[in-house]
Protein backbone atom coordinates (compact mmCIF):
# COMPACT_ATOMS: atom_id res chain seq x y z
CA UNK A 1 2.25 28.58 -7.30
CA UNK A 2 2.19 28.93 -10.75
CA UNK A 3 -0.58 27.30 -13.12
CA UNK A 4 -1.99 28.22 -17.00
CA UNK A 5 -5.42 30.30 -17.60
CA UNK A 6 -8.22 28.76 -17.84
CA UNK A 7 -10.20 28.02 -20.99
CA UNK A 8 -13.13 29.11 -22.93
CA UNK A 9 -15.05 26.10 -21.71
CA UNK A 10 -13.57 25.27 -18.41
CA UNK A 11 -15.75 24.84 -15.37
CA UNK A 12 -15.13 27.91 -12.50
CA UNK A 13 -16.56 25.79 -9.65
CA UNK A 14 -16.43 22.29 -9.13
CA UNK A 15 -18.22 21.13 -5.80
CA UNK A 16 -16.98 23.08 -3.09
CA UNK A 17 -13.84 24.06 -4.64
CA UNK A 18 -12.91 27.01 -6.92
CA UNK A 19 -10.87 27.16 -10.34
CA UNK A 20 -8.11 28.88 -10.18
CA UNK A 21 -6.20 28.18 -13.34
CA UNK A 22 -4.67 24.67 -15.23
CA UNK A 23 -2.03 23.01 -13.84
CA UNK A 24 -2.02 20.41 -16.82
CA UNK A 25 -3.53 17.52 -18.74
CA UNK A 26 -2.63 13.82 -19.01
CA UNK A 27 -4.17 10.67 -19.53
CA UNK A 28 -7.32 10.90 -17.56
CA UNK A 29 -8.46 14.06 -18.12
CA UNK A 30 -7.20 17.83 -16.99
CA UNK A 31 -5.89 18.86 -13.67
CA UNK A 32 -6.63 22.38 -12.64
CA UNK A 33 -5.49 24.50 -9.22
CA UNK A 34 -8.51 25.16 -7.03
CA UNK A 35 -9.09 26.42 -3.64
CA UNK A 36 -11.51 25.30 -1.17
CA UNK A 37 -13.20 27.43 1.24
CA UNK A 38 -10.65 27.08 3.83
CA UNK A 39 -8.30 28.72 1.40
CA UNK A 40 -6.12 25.59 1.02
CA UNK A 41 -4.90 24.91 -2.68
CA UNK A 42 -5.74 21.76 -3.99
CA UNK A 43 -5.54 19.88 -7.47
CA UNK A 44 -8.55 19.10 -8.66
CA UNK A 45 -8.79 15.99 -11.46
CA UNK A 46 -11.24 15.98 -13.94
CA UNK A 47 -12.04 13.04 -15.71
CA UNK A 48 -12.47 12.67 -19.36
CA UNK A 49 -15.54 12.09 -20.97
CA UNK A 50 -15.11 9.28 -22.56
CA UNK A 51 -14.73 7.08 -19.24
CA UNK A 52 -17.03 9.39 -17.64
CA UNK A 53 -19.47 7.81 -19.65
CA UNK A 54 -18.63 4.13 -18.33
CA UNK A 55 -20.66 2.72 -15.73
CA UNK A 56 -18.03 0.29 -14.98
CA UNK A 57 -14.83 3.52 -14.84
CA UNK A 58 -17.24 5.32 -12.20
CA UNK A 59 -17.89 2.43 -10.21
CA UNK A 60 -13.85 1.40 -10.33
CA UNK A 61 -13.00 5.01 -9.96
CA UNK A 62 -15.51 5.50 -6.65
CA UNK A 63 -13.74 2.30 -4.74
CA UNK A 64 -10.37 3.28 -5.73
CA UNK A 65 -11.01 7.07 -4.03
CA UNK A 66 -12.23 4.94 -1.01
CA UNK A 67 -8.88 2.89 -1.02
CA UNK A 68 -6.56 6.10 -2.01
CA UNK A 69 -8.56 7.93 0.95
CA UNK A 70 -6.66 5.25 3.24
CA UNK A 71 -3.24 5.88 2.56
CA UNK A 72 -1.37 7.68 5.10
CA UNK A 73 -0.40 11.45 3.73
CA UNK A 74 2.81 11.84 5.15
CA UNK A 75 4.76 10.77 1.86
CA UNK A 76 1.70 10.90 -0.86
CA UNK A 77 -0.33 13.87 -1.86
CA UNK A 78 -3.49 13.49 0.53
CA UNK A 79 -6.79 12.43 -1.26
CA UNK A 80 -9.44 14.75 -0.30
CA UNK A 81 -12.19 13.73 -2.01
CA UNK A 82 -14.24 13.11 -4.94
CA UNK A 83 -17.29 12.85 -6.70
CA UNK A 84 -17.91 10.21 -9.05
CA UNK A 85 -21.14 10.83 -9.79
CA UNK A 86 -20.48 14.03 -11.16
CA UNK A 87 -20.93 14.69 -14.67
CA UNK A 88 -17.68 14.74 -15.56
CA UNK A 89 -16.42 12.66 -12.21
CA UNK A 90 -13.40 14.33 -10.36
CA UNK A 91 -10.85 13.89 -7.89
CA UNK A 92 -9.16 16.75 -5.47
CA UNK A 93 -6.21 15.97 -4.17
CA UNK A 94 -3.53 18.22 -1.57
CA UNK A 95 -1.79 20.68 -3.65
CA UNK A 96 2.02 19.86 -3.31
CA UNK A 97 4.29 23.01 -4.05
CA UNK A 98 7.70 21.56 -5.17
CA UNK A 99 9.56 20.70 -8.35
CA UNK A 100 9.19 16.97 -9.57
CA UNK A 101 12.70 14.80 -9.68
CA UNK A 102 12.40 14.69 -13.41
CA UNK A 103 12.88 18.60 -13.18
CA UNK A 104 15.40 18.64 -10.32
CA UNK A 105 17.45 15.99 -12.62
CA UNK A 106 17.02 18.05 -15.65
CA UNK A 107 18.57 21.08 -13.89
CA UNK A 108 20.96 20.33 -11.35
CA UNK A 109 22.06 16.58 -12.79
CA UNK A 110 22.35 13.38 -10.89
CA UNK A 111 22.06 12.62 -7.42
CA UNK A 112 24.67 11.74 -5.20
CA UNK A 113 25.12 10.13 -1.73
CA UNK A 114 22.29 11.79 0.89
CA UNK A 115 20.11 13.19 -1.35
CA UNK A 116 20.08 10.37 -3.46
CA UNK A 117 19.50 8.18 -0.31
CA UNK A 118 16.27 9.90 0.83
CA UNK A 119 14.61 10.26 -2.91
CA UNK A 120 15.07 6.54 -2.15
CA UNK A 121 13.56 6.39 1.31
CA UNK A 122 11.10 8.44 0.69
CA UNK A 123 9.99 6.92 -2.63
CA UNK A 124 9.94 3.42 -0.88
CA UNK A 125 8.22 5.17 2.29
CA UNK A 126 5.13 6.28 0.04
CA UNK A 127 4.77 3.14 -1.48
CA UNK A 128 5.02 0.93 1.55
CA UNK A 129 1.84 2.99 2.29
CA UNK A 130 0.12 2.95 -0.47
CA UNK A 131 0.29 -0.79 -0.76
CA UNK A 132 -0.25 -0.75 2.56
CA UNK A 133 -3.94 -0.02 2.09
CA UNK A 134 -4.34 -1.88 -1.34
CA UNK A 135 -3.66 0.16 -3.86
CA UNK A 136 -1.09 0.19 -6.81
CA UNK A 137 0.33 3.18 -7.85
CA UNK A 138 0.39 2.19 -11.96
CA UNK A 139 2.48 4.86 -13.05
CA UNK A 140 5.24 5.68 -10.74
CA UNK A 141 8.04 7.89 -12.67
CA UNK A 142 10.35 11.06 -11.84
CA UNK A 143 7.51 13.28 -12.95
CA UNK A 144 5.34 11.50 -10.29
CA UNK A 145 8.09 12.30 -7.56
CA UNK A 146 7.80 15.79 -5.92
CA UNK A 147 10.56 17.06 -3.86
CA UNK A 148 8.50 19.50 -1.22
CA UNK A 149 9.95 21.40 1.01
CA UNK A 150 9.04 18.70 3.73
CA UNK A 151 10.60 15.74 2.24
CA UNK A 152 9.68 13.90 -1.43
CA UNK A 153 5.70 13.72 -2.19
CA UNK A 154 4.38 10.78 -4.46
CA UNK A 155 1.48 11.82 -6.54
CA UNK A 156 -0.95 10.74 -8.63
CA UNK A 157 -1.73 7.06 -7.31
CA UNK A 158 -3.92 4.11 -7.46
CA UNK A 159 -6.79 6.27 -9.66
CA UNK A 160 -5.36 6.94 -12.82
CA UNK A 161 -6.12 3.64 -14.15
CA UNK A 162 -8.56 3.75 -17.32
CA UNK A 163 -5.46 3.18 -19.86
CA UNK A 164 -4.99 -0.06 -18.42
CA UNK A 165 -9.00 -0.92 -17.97
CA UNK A 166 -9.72 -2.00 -20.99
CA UNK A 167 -7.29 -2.98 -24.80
CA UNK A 168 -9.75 -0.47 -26.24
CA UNK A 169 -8.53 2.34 -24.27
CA UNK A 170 -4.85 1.68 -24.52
CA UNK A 171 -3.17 3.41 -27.51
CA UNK A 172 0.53 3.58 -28.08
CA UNK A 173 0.42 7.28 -27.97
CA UNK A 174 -1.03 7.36 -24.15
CA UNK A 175 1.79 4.50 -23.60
CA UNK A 176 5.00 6.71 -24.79
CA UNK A 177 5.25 9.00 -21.53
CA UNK A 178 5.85 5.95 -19.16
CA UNK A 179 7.15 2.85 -20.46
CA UNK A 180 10.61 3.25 -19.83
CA UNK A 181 8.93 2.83 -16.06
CA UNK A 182 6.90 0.10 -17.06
CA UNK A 183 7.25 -3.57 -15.47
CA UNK A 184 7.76 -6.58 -17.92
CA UNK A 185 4.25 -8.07 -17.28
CA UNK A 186 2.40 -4.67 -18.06
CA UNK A 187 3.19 -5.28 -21.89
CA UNK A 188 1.70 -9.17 -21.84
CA UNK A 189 -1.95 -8.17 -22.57
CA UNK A 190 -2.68 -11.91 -21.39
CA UNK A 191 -1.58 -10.61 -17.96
CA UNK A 192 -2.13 -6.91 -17.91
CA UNK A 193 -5.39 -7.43 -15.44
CA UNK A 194 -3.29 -8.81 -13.18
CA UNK A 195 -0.41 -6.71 -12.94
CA UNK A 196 -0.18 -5.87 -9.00
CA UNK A 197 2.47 -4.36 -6.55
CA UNK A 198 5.51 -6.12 -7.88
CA UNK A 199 4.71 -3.66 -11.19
CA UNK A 200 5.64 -0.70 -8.67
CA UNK A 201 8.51 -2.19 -7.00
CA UNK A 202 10.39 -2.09 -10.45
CA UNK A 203 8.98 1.11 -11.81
CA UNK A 204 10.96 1.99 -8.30
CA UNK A 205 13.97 0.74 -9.28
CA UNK A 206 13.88 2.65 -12.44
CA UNK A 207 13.45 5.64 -10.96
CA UNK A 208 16.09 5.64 -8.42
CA UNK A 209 18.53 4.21 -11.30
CA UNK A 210 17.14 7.40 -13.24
CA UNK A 211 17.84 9.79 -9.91
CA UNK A 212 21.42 8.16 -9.99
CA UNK A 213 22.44 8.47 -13.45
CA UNK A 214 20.38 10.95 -15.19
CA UNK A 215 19.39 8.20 -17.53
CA UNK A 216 16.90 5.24 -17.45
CA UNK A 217 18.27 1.73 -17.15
CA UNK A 218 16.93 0.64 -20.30
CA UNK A 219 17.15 3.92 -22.52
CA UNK A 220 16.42 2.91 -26.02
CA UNK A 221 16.14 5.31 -29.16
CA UNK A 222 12.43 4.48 -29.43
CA UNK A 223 9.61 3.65 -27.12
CA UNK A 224 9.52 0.02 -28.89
CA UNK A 225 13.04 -0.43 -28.77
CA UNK A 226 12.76 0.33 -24.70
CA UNK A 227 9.81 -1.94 -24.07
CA UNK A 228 12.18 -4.66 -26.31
CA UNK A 229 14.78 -3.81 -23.71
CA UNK A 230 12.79 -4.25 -20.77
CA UNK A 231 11.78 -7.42 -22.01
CA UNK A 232 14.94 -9.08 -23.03
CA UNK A 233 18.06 -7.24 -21.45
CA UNK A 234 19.72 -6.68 -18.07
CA UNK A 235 19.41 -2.81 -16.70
CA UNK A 236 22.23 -0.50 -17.40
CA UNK A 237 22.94 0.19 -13.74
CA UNK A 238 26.97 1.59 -14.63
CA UNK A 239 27.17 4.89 -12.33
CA UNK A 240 25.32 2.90 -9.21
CA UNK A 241 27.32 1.45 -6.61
CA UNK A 242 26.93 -0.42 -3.41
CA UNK A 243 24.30 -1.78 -1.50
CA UNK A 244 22.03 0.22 -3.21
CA UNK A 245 23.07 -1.02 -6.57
CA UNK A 246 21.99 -4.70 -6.39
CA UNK A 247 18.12 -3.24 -4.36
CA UNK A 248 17.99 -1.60 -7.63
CA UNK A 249 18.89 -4.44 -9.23
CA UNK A 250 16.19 -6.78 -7.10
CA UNK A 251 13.80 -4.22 -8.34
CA UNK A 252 14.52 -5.15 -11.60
CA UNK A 253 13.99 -8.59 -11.79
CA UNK A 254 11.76 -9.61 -14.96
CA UNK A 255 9.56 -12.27 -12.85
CA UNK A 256 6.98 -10.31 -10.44
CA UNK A 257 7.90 -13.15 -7.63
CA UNK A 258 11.68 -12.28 -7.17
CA UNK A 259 11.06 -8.42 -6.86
CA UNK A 260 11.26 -7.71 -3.02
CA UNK A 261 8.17 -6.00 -1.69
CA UNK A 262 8.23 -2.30 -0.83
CA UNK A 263 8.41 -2.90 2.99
CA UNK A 264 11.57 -5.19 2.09
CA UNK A 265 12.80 -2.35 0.17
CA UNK A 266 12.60 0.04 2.67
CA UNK A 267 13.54 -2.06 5.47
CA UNK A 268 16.87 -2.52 3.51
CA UNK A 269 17.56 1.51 2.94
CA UNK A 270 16.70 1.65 6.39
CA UNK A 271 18.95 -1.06 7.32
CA UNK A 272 21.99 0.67 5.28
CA UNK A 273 21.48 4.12 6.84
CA UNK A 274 21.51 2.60 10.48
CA UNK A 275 24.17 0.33 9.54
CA UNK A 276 27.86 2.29 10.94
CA UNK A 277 26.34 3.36 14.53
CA UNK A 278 24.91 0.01 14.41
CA UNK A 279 26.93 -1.39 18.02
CA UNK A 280 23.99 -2.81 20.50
CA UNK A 281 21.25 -4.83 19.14
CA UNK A 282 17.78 -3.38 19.71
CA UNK A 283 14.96 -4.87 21.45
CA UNK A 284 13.03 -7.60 19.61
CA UNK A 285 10.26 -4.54 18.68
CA UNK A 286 11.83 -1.25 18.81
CA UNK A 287 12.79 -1.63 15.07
CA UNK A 288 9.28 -3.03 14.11
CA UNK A 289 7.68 -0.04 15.67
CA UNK A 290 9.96 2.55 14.83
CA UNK A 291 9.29 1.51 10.87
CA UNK A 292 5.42 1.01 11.79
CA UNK A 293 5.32 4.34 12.36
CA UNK A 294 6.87 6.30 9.48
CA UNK A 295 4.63 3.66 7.75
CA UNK A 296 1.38 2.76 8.69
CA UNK A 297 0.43 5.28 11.85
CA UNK A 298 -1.58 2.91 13.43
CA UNK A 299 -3.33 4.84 16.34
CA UNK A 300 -4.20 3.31 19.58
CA UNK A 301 -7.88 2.27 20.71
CA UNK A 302 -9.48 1.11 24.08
CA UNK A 303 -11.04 -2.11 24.32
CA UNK A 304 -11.63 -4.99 27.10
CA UNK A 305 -9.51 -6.07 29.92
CA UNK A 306 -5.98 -6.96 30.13
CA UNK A 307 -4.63 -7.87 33.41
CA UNK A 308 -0.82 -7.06 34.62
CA UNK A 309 0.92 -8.32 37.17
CA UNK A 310 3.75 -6.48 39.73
CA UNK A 311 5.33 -7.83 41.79
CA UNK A 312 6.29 -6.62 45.52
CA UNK A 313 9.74 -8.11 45.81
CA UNK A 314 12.39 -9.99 43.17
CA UNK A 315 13.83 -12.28 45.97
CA UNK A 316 13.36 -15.36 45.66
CA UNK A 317 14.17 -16.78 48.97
CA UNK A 318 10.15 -18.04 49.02
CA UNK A 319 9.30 -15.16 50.90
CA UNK A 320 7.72 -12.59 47.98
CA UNK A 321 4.83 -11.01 48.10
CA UNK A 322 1.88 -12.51 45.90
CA UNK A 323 1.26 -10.78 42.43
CA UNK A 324 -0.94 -8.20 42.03
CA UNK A 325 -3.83 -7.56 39.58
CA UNK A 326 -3.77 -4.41 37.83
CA UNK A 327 -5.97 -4.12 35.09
CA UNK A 328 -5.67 -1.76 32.38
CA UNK A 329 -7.65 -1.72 28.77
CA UNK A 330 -6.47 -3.95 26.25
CA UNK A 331 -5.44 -1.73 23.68
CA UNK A 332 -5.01 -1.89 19.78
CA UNK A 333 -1.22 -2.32 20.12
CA UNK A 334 -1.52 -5.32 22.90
CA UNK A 335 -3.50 -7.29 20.03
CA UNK A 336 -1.19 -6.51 17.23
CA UNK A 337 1.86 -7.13 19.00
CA UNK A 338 0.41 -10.91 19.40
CA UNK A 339 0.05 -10.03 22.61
CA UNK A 340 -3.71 -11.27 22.63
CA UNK A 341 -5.99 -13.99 21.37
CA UNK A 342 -8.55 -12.33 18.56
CA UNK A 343 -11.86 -12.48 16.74
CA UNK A 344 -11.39 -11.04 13.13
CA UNK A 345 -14.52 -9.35 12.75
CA UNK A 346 -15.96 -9.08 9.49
CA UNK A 347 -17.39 -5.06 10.08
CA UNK A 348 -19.89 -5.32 7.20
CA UNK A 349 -21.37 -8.20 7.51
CA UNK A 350 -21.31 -8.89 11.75
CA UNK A 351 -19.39 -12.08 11.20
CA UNK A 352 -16.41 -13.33 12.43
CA UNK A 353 -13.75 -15.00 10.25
CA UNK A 354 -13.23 -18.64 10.66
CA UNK A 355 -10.94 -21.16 9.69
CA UNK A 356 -11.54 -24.85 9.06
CA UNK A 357 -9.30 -27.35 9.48
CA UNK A 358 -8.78 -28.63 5.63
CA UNK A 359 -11.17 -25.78 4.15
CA UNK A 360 -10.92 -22.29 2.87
CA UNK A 361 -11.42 -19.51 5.11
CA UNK A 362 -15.15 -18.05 5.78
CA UNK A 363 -17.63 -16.19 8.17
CA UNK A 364 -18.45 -17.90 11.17
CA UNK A 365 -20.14 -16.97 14.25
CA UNK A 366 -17.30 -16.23 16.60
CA UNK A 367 -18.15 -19.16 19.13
CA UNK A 368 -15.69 -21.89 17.86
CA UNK A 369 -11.93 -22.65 18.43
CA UNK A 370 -11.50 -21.67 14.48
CA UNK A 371 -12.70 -18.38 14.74
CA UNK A 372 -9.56 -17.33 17.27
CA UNK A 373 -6.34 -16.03 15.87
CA UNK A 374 -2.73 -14.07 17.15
CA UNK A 375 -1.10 -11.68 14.96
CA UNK A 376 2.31 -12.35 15.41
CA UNK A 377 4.44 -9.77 13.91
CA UNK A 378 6.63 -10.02 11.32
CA UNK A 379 8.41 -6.82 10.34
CA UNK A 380 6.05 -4.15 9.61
CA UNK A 381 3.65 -7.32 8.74
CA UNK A 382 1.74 -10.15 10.66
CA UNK A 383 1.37 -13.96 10.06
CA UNK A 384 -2.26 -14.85 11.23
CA UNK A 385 -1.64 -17.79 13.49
CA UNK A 386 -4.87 -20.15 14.02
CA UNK A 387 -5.91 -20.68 17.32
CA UNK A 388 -6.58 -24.60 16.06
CA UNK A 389 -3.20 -26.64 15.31
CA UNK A 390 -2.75 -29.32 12.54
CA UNK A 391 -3.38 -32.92 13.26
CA UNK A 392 0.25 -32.84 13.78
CA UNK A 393 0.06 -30.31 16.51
CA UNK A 394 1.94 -27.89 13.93
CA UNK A 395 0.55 -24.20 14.23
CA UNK A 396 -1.46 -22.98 11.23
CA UNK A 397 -1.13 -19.69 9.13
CA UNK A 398 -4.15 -18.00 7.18
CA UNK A 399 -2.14 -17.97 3.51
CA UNK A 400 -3.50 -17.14 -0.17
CA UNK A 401 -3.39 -19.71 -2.32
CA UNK A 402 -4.07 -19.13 -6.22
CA UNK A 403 -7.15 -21.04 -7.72
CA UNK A 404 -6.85 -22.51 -11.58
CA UNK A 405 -9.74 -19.68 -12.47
CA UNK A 406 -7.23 -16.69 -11.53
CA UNK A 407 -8.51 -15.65 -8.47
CA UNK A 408 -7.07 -16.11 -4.97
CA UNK A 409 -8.21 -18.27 -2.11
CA UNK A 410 -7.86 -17.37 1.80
CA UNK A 411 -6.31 -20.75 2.84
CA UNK A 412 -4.90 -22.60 5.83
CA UNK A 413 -1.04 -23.29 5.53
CA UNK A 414 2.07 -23.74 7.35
CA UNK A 415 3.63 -21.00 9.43
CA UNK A 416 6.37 -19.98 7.41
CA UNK A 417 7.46 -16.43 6.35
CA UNK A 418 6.73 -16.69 2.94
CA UNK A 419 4.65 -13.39 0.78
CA UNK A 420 1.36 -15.65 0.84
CA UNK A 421 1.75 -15.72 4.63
CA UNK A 422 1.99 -12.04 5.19
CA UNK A 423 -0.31 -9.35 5.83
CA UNK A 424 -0.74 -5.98 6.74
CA UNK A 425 -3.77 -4.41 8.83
CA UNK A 426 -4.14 -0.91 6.91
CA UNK A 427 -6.30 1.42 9.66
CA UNK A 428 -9.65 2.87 8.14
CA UNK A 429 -10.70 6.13 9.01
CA UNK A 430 -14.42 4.61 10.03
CA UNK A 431 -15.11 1.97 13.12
CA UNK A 432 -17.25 -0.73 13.18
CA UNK A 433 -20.69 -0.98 14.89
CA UNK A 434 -19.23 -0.80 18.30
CA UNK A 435 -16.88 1.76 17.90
CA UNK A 436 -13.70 -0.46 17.24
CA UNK A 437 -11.28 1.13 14.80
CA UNK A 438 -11.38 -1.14 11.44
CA UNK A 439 -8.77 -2.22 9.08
CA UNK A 440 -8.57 -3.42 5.46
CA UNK A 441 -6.24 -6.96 5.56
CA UNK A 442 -3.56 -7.09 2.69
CA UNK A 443 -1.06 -9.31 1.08
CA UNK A 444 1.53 -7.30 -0.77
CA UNK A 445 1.95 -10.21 -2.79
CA UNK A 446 -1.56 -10.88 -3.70
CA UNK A 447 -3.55 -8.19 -3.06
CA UNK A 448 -6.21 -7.45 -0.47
CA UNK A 449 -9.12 -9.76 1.66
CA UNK A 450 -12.45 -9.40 -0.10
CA UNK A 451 -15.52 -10.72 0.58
CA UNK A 452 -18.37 -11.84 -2.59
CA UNK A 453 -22.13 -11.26 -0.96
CA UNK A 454 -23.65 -12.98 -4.25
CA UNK A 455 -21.45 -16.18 -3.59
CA UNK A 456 -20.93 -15.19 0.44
CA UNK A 457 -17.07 -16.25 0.15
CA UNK A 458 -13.86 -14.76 0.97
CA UNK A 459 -11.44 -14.34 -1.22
CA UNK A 460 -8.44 -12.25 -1.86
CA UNK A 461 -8.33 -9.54 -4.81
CA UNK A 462 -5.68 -7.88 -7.23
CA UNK A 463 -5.71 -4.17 -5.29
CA UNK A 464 -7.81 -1.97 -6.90
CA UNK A 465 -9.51 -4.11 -8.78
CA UNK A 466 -12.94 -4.19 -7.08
CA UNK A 467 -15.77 -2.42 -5.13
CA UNK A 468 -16.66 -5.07 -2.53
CA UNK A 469 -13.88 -3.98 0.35
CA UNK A 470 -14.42 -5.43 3.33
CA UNK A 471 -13.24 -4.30 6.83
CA UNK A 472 -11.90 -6.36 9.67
CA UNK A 473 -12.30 -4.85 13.19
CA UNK A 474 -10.25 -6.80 16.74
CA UNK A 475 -11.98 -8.60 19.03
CA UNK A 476 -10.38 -9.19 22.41
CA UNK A 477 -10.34 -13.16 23.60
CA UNK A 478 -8.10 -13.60 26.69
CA UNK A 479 -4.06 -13.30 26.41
CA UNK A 480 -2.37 -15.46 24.00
């Protein structure tokens, strides 16, 4: 564990934690090696002063903790808290000892075949969970990539935003480090508010095509010249082969829309590593689950009935035995499996989501046929099937739909697999009012489901752009 000295200036204590020494200094602020009273090692962010002194940074900076704190640890360095209204704010994060990829590249070359495989994996792995629970990573490069003893660690995401927060705060200088990573749209300043998941899925793809080559795929002599490349030119991908050549090249795509998402990504790594022992097709949800896991850890929760029924005999020469009612709790897994009719209860505000036939999505009371929904699962994701057909008798899909004024509308539409039919339940560490575990709602695509108290409207959000989360808890209504 080695870190710098501290300096003639430096705090000793921050919080709970004690300063050990600097481990460095980037773009928002310095990051120093502290240890908390349980002895642990953490990495403790401090934030410069000029956003410290930002109303608007702190408030950004305390939701984005809240979202980071969601993410599953198991391929991320675990957010362990913060304190934004510290003066200077900070952020402590789990310490992770390893060397980054950019230094494992730097000393021992290229990677090849396994090892190049699981970088992949497990960069994919951490950012199916971060997006997971809303957030965008925003600067996703080798240095970014640890390679721990336990498997790769993915560090510093979702709050190191404030170059992007405002034109005032972006300067070339703070630019150079990172935009051979960078994603078409994040150099359109018209869009640069906007930029959302798809920005990660190709900063992915240049980092594997980095891990593979030793080079980035659009190397340039200057930082201009790169961005120029990035803009205008196909990746130089020579040295990559195979399947995971054209992902890489996917990931690569100039438009945002024909970028795969990261649980596509990983779905196809996964795919290619199961692929030669690949003989008798699995059950329709052993895959599902076996991904859900390594991805989202959704735990398992007791609430209302479920009834099962045995049966006595198989025969059927008329004589079996009548079925018999055994009733065990519905669980959290019977009602994401689509398994069970649901109320998606709005935690914060005691309301239940409803949707109107013709009309956006919004809180209802839970009594009506429009407030009842399935999760039928989709992958690692769910469509959100109505409990109300069409006037065609076609089945209908919560969906986003993008509104002329930029934001995003929670819509009914067709049942179709498409990215503004998709979302994923990310688990929340706090229940609601009756002691159901909660869950934020995302679209990888679009971001996650918000909810406006001044205009009392639901409506879907770039990730990480907001404060107002709001959380979604399952409410048993009968089998589906």
């Amino acid at each position: 564990m080695t870190s710098l000295p501290l300096r003639p200036g430096d705090p000793d204590r921050l919080g709970g934690y004690e300063l050990l020494g600097r481990l460095g200094e980037g773009g928002m602020g310095v990051v120093y090696l502290g240890r908390g009273a349980d002895e642990r090692p953490v990495a403790i962010k401090v934030v410069r002063s000029e956003y410290a002194a930002e109303p608007e940074f702190r408030g950004r900076f305390r939701s984005e903790v809240r979202r980071a704190q969601q993410v599953p640890p198991f391929s991320t360095a675990e957010v362990l808290g913060a304190d934004p209204d510290h003066d200077p704010p900070y952020l402590v994060v789990e310490y992770v000892e390893g060397p980054s990829l950019a230094a494992v590249i730097r000393e021992r070359g290229p990677l090849r075949g396994a090892a190049l495989h699981g970088v992949a994996v497990g960069i994919a792995t951490a950012l199916t969970a971060i997006h997971g629970a809303g957030v965008i990573h925003r600067d996703l490069k080798p240095s970014n990539v640890l390679v721990a003893p336990g498997g790769v660690k993915v560090i510093d995401f979702g709050i190191a935003r404030p170059l992007e927060a405002t034109s005032a705060h972006t300067r070339t200088d703070q630019m150079v480090g990172t935009v051979a990573y960078m994603a078409p749209e994040r150099f359109d300043p018209a869009h640069v508010a906007t930029v959302s998941f798809p920005a990660d899925i190709f900063a992915w793809g240049a980092v594997v095509a980095y891990a593979a080559t030793g080079r980035t795929p659009f190397a340039a002599e200057s930082p201009p010249a790169t961005a120029m490349r990035i803009l205008t030119q196909p990746p130089d991908l020579s040295g990559l082969d195979g399947p995971l050549r054209a992902l890489v090249e996917r990931a690569l795509a100039k438009e945002p829309a024909e970028r795969p998402t990261a649980r596509e990504v990983l779905d196809a790594l996964l795919a290619v590593e199961r692929a030669p022992a690949a003989i008798v097709p699995a059950p329709r949800r052993s895959r599902r689950w076996a991904i859900a896991a390594a991805v989202l850890l959704l735990g398992l929760a007791a609430g209302g009935g479920i009834i099962a029924l045995s049966y006595a005999s198989s025969s059927s020469s008329g004589n079996e035995a009548p079925p018999v009612a055994a009733t065990r709790p519905t669980t959290q897994e019977d009602m994401l499996n689509g398994d069970r009719r649901i109320l998606l209860h709005m935690a914060d505000i005691d309301r239940d989501l409803e949707l109107p036939t013709g009309e956006r999505a919004k809180p209802g009371g839970g009594t009506t046929p429009e407030s009842v929904f399935t999760l039928v699962p989709s992958g690692v994701d769910h469509l959100i099937r109505s409990g109300v057909a069409d006037y065609r008798g076609e089945p209908r899909c919560l969906g986003v739909r993008l509104d002329p004024q930029g934001s995003s509308s929670l819509v009914e539409t067709g049942c179709n697999v498409t990215k503004a039919t998709l979302f994923s339940l990310s688990r929340n560490e706090h229940l609601d009012e009756r002691g159901r575990p909660t869950y934020a709602i995302v679209n990888e695509a679009y971001g996650i489901v918000q909810w406006n108290e001044r205009d009392r409207e639901v409506y879907v959000e770039q990730a990480g752009d907001g404060p107002n989360d709001i959380a979604f808890s399952l409410v048993d209504r009968g089998a589906a």
